[in-house]
C-alpha atoms as a PDB file:
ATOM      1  CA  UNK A   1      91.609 108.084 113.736  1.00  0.00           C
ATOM      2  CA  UNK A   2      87.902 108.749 113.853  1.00  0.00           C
ATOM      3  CA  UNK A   3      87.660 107.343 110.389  1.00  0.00           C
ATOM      4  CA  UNK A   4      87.404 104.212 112.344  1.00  0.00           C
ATOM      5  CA  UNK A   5      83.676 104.385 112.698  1.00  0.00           C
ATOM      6  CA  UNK A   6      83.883 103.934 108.259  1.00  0.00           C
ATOM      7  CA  UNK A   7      83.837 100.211 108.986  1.00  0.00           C
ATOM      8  CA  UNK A   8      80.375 100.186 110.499  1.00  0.00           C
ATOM      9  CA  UNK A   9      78.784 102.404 107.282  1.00  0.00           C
ATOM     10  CA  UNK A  10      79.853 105.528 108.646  1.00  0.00           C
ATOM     11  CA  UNK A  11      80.944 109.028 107.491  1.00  0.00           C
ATOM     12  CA  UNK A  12      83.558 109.677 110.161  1.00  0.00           C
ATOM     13  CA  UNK A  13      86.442 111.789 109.846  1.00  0.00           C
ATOM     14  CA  UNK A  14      88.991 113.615 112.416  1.00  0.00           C
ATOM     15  CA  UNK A  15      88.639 116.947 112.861  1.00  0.00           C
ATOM     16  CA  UNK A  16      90.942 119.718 114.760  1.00  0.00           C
ATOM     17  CA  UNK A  17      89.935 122.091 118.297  1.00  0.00           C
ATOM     18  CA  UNK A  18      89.155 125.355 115.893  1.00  0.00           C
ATOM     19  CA  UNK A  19      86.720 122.945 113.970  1.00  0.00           C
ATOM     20  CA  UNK A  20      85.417 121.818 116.819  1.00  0.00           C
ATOM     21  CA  UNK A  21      84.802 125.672 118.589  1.00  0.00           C
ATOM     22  CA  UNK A  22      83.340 126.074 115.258  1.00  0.00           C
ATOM     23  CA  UNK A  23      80.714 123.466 116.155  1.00  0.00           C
ATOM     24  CA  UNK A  24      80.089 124.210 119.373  1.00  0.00           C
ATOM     25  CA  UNK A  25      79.360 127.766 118.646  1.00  0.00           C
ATOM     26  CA  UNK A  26      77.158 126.889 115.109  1.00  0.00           C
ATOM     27  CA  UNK A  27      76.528 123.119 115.783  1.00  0.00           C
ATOM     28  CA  UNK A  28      77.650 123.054 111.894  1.00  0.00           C
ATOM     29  CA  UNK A  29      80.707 121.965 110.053  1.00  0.00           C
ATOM     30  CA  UNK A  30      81.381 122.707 106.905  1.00  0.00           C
ATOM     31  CA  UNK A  31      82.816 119.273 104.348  1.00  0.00           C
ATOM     32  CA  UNK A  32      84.376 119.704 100.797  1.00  0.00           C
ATOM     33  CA  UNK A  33      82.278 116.100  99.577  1.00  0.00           C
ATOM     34  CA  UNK A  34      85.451 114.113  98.428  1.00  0.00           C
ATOM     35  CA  UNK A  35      85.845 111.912  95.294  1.00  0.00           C
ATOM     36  CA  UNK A  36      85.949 108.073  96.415  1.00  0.00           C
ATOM     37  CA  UNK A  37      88.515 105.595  95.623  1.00  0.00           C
ATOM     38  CA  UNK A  38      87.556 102.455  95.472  1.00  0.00           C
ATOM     39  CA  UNK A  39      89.802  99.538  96.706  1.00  0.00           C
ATOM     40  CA  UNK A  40      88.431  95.718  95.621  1.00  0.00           C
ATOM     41  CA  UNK A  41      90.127  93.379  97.888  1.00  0.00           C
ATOM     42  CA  UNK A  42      89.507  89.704  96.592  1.00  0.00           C
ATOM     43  CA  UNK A  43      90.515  86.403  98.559  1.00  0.00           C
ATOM     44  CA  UNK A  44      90.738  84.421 101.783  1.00  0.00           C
ATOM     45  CA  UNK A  45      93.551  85.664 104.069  1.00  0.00           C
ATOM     46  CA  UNK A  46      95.924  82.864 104.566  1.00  0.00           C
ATOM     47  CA  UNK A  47      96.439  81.272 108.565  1.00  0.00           C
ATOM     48  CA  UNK A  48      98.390  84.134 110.638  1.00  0.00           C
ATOM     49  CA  UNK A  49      97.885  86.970 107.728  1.00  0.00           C
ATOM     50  CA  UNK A  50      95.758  89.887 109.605  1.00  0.00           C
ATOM     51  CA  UNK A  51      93.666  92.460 108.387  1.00  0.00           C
ATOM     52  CA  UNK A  52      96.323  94.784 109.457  1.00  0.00           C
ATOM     53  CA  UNK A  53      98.806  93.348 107.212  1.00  0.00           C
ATOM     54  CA  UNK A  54      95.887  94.276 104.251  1.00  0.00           C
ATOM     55  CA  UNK A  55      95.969  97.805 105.571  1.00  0.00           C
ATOM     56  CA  UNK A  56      99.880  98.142 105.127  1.00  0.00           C
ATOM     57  CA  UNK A  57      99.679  96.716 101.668  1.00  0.00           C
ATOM     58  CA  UNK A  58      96.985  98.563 100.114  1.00  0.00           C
ATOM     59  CA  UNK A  59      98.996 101.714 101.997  1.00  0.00           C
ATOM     60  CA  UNK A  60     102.040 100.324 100.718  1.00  0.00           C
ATOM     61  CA  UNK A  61     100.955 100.629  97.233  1.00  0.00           C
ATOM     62  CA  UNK A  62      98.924 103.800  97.548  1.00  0.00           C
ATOM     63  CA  UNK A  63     101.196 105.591  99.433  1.00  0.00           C
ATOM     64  CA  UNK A  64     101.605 108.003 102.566  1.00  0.00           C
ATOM     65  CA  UNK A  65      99.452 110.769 100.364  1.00  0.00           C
ATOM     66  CA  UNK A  66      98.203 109.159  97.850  1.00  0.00           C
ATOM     67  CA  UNK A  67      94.421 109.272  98.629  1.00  0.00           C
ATOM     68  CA  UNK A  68      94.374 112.839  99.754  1.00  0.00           C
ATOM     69  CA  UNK A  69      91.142 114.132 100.897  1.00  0.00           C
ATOM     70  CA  UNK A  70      89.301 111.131  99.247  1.00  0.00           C
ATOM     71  CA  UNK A  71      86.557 108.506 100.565  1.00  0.00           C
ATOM     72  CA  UNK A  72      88.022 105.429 100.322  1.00  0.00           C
ATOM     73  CA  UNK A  73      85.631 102.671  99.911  1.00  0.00           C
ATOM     74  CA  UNK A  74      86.591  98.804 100.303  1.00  0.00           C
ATOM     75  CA  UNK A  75      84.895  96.497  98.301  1.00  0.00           C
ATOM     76  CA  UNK A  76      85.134  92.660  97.417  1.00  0.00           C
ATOM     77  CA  UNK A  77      85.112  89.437  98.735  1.00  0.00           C
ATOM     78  CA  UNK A  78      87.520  89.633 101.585  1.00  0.00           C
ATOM     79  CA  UNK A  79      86.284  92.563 103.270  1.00  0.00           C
ATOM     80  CA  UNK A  80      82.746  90.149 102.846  1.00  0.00           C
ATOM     81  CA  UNK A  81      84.675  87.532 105.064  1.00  0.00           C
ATOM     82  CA  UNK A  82      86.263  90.091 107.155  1.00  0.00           C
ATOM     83  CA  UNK A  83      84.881  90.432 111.013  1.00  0.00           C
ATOM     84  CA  UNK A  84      83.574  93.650 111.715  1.00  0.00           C
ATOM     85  CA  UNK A  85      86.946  94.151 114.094  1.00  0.00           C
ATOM     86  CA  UNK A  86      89.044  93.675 111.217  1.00  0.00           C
ATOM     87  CA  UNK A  87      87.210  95.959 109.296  1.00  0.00           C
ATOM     88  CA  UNK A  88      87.633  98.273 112.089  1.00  0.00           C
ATOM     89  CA  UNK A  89      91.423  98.289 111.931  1.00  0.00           C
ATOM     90  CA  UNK A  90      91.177  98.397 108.061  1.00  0.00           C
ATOM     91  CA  UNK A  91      89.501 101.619 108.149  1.00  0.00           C
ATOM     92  CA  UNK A  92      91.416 102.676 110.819  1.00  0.00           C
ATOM     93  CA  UNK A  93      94.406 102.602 108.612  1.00  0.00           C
ATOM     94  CA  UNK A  94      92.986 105.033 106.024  1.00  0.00           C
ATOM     95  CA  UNK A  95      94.223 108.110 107.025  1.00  0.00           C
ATOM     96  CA  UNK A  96      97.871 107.066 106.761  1.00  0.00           C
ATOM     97  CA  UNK A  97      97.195 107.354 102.747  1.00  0.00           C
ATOM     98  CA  UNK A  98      95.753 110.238 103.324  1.00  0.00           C
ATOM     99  CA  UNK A  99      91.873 109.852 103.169  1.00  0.00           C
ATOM    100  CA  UNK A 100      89.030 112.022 104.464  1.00  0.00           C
ATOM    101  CA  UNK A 101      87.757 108.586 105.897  1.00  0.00           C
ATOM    102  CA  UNK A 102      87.578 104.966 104.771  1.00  0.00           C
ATOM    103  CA  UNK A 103      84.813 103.159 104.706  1.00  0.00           C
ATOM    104  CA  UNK A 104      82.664  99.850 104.009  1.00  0.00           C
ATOM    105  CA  UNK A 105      78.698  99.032 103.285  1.00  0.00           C
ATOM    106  CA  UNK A 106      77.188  97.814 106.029  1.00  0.00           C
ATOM    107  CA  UNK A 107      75.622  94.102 106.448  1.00  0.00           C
ATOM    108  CA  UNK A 108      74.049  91.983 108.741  1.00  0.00           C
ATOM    109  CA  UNK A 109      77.568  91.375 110.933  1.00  0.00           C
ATOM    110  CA  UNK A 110      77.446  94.935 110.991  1.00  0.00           C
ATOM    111  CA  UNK A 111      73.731  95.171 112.197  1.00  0.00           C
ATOM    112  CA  UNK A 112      74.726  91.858 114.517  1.00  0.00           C
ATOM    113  CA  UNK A 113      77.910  93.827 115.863  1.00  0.00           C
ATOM    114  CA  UNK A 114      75.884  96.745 116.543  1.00  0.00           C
ATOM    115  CA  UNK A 115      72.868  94.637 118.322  1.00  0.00           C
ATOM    116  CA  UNK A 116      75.796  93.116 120.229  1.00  0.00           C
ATOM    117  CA  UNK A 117      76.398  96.492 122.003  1.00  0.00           C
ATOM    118  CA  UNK A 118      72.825  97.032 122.544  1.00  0.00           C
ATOM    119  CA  UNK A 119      72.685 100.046 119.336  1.00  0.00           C
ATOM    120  CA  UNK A 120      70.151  99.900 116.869  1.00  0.00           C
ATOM    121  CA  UNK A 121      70.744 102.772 114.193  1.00  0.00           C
ATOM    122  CA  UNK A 122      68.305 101.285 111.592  1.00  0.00           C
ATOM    123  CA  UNK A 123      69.010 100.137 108.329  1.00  0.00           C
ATOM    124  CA  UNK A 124      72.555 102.211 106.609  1.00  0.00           C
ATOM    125  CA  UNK A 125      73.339 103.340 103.446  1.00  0.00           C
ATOM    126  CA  UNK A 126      75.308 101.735 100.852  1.00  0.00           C
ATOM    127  CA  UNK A 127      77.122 103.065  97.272  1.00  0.00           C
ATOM    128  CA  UNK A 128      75.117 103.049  94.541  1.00  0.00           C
ATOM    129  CA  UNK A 129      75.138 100.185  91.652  1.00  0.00           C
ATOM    130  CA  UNK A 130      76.358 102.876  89.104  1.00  0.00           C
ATOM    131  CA  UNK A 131      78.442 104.629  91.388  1.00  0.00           C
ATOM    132  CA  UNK A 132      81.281 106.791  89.753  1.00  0.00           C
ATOM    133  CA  UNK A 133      84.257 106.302  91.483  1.00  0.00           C
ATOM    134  CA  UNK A 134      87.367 108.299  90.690  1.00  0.00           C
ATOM    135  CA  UNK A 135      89.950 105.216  90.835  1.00  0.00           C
ATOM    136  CA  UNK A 136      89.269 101.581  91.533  1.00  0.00           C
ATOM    137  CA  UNK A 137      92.616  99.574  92.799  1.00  0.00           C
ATOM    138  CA  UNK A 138      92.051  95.857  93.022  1.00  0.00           C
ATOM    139  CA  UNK A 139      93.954  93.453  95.071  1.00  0.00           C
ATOM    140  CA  UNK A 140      94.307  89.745  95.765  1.00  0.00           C
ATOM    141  CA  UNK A 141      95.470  88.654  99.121  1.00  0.00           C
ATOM    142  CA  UNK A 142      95.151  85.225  98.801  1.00  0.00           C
ATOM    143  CA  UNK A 143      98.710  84.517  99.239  1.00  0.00           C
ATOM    144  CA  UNK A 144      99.903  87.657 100.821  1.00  0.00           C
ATOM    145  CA  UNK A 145     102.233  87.230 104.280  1.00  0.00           C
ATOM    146  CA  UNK A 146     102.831  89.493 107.131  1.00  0.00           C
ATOM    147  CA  UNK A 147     103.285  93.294 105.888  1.00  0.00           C
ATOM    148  CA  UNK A 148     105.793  95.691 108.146  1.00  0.00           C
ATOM    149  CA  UNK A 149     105.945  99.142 107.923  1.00  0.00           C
ATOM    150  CA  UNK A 150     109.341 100.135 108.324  1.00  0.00           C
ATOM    151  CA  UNK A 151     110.767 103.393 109.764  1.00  0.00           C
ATOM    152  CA  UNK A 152     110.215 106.512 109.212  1.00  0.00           C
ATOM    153  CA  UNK A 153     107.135 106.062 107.045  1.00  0.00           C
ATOM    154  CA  UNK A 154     104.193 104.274 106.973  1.00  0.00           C
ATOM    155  CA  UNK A 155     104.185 103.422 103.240  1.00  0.00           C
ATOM    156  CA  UNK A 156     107.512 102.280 103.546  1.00  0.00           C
ATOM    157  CA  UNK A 157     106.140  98.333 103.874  1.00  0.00           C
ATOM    158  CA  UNK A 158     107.836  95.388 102.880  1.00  0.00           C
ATOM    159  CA  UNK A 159     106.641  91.774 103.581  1.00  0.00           C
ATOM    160  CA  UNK A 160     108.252  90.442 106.473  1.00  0.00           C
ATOM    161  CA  UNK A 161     110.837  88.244 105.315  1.00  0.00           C
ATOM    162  CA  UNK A 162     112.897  91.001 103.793  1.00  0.00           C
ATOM    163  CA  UNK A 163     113.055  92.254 107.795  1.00  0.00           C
ATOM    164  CA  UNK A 164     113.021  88.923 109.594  1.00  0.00           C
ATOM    165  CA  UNK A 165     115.560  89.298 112.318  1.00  0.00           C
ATOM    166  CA  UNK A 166     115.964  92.422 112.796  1.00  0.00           C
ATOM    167  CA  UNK A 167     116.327  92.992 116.854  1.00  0.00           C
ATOM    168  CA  UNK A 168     113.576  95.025 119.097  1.00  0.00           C
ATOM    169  CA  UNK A 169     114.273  96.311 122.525  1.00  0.00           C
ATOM    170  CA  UNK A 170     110.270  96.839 123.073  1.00  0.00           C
ATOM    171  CA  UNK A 171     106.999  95.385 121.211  1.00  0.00           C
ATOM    172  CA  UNK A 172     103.432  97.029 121.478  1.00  0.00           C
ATOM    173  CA  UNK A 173     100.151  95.120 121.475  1.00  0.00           C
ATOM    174  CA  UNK A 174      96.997  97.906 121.589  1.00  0.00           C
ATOM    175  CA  UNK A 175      95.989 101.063 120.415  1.00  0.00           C
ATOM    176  CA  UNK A 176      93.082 102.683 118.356  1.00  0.00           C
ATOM    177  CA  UNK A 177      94.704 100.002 115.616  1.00  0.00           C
ATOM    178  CA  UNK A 178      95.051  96.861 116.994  1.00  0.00           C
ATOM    179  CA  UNK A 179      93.669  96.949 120.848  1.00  0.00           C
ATOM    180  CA  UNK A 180      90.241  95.032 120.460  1.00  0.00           C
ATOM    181  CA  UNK A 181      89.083  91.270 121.520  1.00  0.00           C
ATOM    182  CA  UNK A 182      90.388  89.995 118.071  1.00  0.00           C
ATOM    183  CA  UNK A 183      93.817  91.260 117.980  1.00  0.00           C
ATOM    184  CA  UNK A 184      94.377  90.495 122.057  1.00  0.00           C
ATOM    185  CA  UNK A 185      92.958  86.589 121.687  1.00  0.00           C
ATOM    186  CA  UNK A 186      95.762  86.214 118.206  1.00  0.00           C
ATOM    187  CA  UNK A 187      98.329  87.572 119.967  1.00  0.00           C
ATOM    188  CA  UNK A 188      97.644  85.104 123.034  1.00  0.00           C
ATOM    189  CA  UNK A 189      97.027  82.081 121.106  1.00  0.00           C
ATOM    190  CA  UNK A 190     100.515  82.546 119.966  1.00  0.00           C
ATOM    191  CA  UNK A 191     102.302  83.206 123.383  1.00  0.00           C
ATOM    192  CA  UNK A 192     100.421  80.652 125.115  1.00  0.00           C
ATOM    193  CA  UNK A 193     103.069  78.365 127.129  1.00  0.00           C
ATOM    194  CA  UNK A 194     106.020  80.594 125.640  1.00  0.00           C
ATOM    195  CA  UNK A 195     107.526  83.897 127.420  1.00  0.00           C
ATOM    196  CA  UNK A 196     108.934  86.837 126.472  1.00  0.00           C
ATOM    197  CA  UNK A 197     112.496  87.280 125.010  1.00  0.00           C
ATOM    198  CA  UNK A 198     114.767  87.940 128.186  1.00  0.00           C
ATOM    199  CA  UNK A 199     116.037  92.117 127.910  1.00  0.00           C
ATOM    200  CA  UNK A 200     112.737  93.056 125.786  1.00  0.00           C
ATOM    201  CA  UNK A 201     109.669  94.576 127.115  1.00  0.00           C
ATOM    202  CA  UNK A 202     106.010  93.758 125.784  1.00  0.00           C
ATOM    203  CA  UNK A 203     103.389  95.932 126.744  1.00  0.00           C
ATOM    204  CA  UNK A 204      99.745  95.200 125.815  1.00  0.00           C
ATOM    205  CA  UNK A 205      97.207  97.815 126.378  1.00  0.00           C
ATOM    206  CA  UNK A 206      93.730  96.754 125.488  1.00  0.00           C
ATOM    207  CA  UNK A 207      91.538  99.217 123.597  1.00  0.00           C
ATOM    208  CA  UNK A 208      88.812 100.117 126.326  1.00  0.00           C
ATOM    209  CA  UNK A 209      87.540  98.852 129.394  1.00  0.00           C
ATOM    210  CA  UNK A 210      85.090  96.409 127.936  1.00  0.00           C
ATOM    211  CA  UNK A 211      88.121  95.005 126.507  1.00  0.00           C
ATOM    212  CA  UNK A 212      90.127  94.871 129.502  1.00  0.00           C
ATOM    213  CA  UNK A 213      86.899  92.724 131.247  1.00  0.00           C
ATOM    214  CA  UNK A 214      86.168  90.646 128.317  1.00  0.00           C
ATOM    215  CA  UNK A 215      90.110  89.475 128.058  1.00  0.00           C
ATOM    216  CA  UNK A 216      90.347  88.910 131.950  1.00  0.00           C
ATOM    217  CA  UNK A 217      86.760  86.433 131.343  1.00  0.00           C
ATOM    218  CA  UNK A 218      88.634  85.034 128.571  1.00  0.00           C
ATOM    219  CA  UNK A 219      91.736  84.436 130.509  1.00  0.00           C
ATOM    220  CA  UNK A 220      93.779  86.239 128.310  1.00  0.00           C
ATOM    221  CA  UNK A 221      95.332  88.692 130.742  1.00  0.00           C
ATOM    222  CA  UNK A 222      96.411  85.973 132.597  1.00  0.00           C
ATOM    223  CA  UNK A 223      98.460  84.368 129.616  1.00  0.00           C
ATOM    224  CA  UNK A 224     100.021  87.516 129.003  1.00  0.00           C
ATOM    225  CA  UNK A 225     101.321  87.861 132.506  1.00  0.00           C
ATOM    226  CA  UNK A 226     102.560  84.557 132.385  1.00  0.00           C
ATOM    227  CA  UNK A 227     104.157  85.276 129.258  1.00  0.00           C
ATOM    228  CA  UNK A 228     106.109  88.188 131.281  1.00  0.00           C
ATOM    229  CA  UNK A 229     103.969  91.353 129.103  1.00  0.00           C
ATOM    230  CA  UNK A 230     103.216  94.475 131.094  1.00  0.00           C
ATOM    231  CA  UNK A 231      99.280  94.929 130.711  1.00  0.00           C
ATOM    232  CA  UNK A 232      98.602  98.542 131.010  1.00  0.00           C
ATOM    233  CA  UNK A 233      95.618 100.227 131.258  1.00  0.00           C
ATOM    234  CA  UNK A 234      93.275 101.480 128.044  1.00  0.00           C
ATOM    235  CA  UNK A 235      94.838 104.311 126.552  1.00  0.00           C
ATOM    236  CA  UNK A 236      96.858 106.281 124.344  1.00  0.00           C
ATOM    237  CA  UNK A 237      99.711 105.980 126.111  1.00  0.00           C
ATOM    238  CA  UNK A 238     102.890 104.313 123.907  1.00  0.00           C
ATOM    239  CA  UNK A 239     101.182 105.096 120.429  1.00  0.00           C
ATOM    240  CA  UNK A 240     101.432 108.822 121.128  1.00  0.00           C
ATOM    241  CA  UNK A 241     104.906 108.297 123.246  1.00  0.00           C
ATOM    242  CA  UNK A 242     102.763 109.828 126.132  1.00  0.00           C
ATOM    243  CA  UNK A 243     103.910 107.071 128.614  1.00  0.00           C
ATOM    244  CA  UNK A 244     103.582 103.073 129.866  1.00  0.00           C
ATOM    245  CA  UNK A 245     106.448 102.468 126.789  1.00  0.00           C
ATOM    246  CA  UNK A 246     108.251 106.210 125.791  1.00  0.00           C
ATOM    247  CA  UNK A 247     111.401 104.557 123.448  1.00  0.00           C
ATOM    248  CA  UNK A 248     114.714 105.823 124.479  1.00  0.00           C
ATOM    249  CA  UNK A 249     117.281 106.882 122.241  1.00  0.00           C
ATOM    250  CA  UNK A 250     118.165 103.914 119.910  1.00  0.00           C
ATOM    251  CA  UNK A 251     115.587 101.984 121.141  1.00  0.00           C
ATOM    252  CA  UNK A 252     113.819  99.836 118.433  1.00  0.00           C
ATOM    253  CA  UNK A 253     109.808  99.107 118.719  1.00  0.00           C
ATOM    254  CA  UNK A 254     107.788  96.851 117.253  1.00  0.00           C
ATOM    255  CA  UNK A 255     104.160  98.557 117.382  1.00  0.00           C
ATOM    256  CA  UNK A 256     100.904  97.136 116.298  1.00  0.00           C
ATOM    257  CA  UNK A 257      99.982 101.244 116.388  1.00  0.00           C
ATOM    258  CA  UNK A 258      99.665 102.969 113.118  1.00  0.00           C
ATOM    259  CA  UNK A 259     101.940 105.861 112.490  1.00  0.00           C
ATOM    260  CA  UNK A 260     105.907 105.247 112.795  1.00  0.00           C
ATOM    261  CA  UNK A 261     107.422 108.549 112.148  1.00  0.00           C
ATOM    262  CA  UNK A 262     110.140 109.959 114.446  1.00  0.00           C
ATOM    263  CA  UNK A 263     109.199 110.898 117.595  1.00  0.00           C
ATOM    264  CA  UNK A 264     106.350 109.258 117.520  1.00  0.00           C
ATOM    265  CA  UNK A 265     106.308 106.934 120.312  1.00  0.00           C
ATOM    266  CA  UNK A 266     109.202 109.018 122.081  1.00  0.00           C
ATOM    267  CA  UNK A 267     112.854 109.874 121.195  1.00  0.00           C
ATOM    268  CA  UNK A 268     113.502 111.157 117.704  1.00  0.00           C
ATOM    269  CA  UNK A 269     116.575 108.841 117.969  1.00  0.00           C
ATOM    270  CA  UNK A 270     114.295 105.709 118.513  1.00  0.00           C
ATOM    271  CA  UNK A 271     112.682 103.118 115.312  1.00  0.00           C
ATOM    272  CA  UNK A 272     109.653 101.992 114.921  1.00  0.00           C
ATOM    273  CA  UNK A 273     108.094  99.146 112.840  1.00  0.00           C
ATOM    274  CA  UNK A 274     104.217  98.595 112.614  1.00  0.00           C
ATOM    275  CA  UNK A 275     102.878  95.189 112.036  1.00  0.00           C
ATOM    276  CA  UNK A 276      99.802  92.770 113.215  1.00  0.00           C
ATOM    277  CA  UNK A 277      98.699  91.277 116.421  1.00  0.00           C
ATOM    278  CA  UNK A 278     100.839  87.606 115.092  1.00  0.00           C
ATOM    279  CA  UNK A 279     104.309  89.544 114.040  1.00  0.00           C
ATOM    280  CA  UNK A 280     104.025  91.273 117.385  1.00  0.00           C
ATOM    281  CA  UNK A 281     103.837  88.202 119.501  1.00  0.00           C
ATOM    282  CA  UNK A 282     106.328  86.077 117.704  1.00  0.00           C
ATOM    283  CA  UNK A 283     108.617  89.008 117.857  1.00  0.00           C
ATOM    284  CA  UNK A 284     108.485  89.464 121.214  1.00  0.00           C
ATOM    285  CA  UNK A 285     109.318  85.410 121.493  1.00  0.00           C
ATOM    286  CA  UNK A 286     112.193  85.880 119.228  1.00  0.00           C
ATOM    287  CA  UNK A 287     113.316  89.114 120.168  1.00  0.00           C
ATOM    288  CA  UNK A 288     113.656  90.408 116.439  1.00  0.00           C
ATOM    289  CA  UNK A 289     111.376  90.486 113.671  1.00  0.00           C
ATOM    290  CA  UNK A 290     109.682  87.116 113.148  1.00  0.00           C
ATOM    291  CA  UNK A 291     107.331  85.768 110.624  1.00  0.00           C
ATOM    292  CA  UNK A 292     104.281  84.515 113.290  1.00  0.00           C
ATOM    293  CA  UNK A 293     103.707  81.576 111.069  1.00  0.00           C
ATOM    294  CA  UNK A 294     107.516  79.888 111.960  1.00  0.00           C
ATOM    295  CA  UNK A 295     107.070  80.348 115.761  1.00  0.00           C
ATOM    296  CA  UNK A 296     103.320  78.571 115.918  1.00  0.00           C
ATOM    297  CA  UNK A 297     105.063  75.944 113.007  1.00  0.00           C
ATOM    298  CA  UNK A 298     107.526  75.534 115.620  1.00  0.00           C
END
């Protein structure tokens, strides 16, 4: 998910191991320039609605392939609004339609973000006013709620109260996804003083060590343990079904992770759902599939 790096201004894209021989014998890689699709995303998200429930409806619409080998480029007023961690997980999410890379012009939060981490790359690059593009899809999100991704696919998204109640044996906070500052202090605002559903397991794995230090400062860690989640150490762990949350057979997950096929995250027997930061901490309240907004209403 090296497309990731789209949501600062980048051109970033995953490559495989013979690629990458390739570059360390030439120090060159060779790039088929890809036609961009641009994606005009227009209002303000409503209370508990994520970024990561944008991603899973634009990918719900475009589907699993349906922006093979393109640039896709997101545009409009909420991606303007948008923190540059939400953008993150937005462009994140762009390979699961298929895209060479997703990405957004840069602007000052972008500059500030950078600054933050002590990088200054100069001034970026951003798409032309007459820029050809070879689609333009255009959505309002004004009154969208909480997108799911149900299995085996990750276009296969419906909003959450067509799978509200459905039970979960395990829920996943973390990954490339959904593992940073913003998603970690969301899910904690919404188990603060509340545990976990007796019989399920929540494991939250915070994206890096910077993250791990800055949610122990914050106190965050602390209301996770309280809430009774297993905090694991930054890695790939559960997303990949590596370890710290491999699903047994018949096990159902609720992931904040961003590819739900079988065997993903362990047996090929097992279900996944992927959904935000706020579905995954009311869910693991609830133990089935809850809108967020009804357990902080509540």
């Amino acid at each position: 998910h090296t497309c990731t790096y789209g949501a600062l201004g980048a051109f970033a894209t995953g490559i495989g191991s013979t690629e990458m021989a390739a570059v360390f014998l030439s120090g060159r890689l060779w790039f088929k320039v890809p036609e961009t699709l641009k994606v005009e995303i227009e209002g303000s998200l409503p209370p508990f609605v994520t970024p990561k429930d944008v991603a899973l409806r634009v990918i719900g619409e475009v589907g699993a392939d349906g922006a093979t080998y393109q640039a896709v480029e997101f545009h409009g007023s909420t991606i303007e609004e948008m923190s540059v961690e939400g953008r993150l997980t937005l462009c994140n999410m762009a390979v699961e339609m298929g895209a060479k890379t997703g990405i957004i012009n840069p602007d000052e939060k972008t500059y500030s973000y950078l600054a933050q981490l002590g990088l200054n790359p100069g001034r970026g690059f951003s798409s032309d006013p007459d820029a050809q593009y070879a689609k333009t899809l255009e959505f309002d999100v004004s009154s969208l709620e909480p997108q799911v991704a149900c299995p085996h696919a990750v276009d296969n998204v419906k909003p959450v109260s067509e799978v509200e109640g459905t039970p979960v044996d395990q829920v996943f906070l973390g990954s490339c996804t959904n593992g940073r500052i913003e998603d970690l202090r969301l899910a904690a605002k919404i188990l603060e003083g509340k545990v976990v559903k007796r019989g399920l397991r929540m494991i939250v794995t915070p994206a890096s060590r910077r993250v791990y230090l800055q949610a122990l400062r914050e106190g965050l860690i602390e209301t996770f343990v309280k809430a009774g989640c297993a905090v694991c150490n930054p890695g790939c762990g559960p997303c990949v079904g590596a370890h710290q949350g491999v699903l047994a057979p018949g096990e159902v997950c609720l992931s904040t992770s961003n590819r739900n096929f079988k065997g993903r995250m362990g047996c090929t027997d097992a279900e996944i759902y992927l959904a935000s930061p706020a579905t995954a901490a009311a869910t693991a309240i609830t133990g089935r599939i809850t809108d967020p907004r009804s357990v902080v209403r509540a």
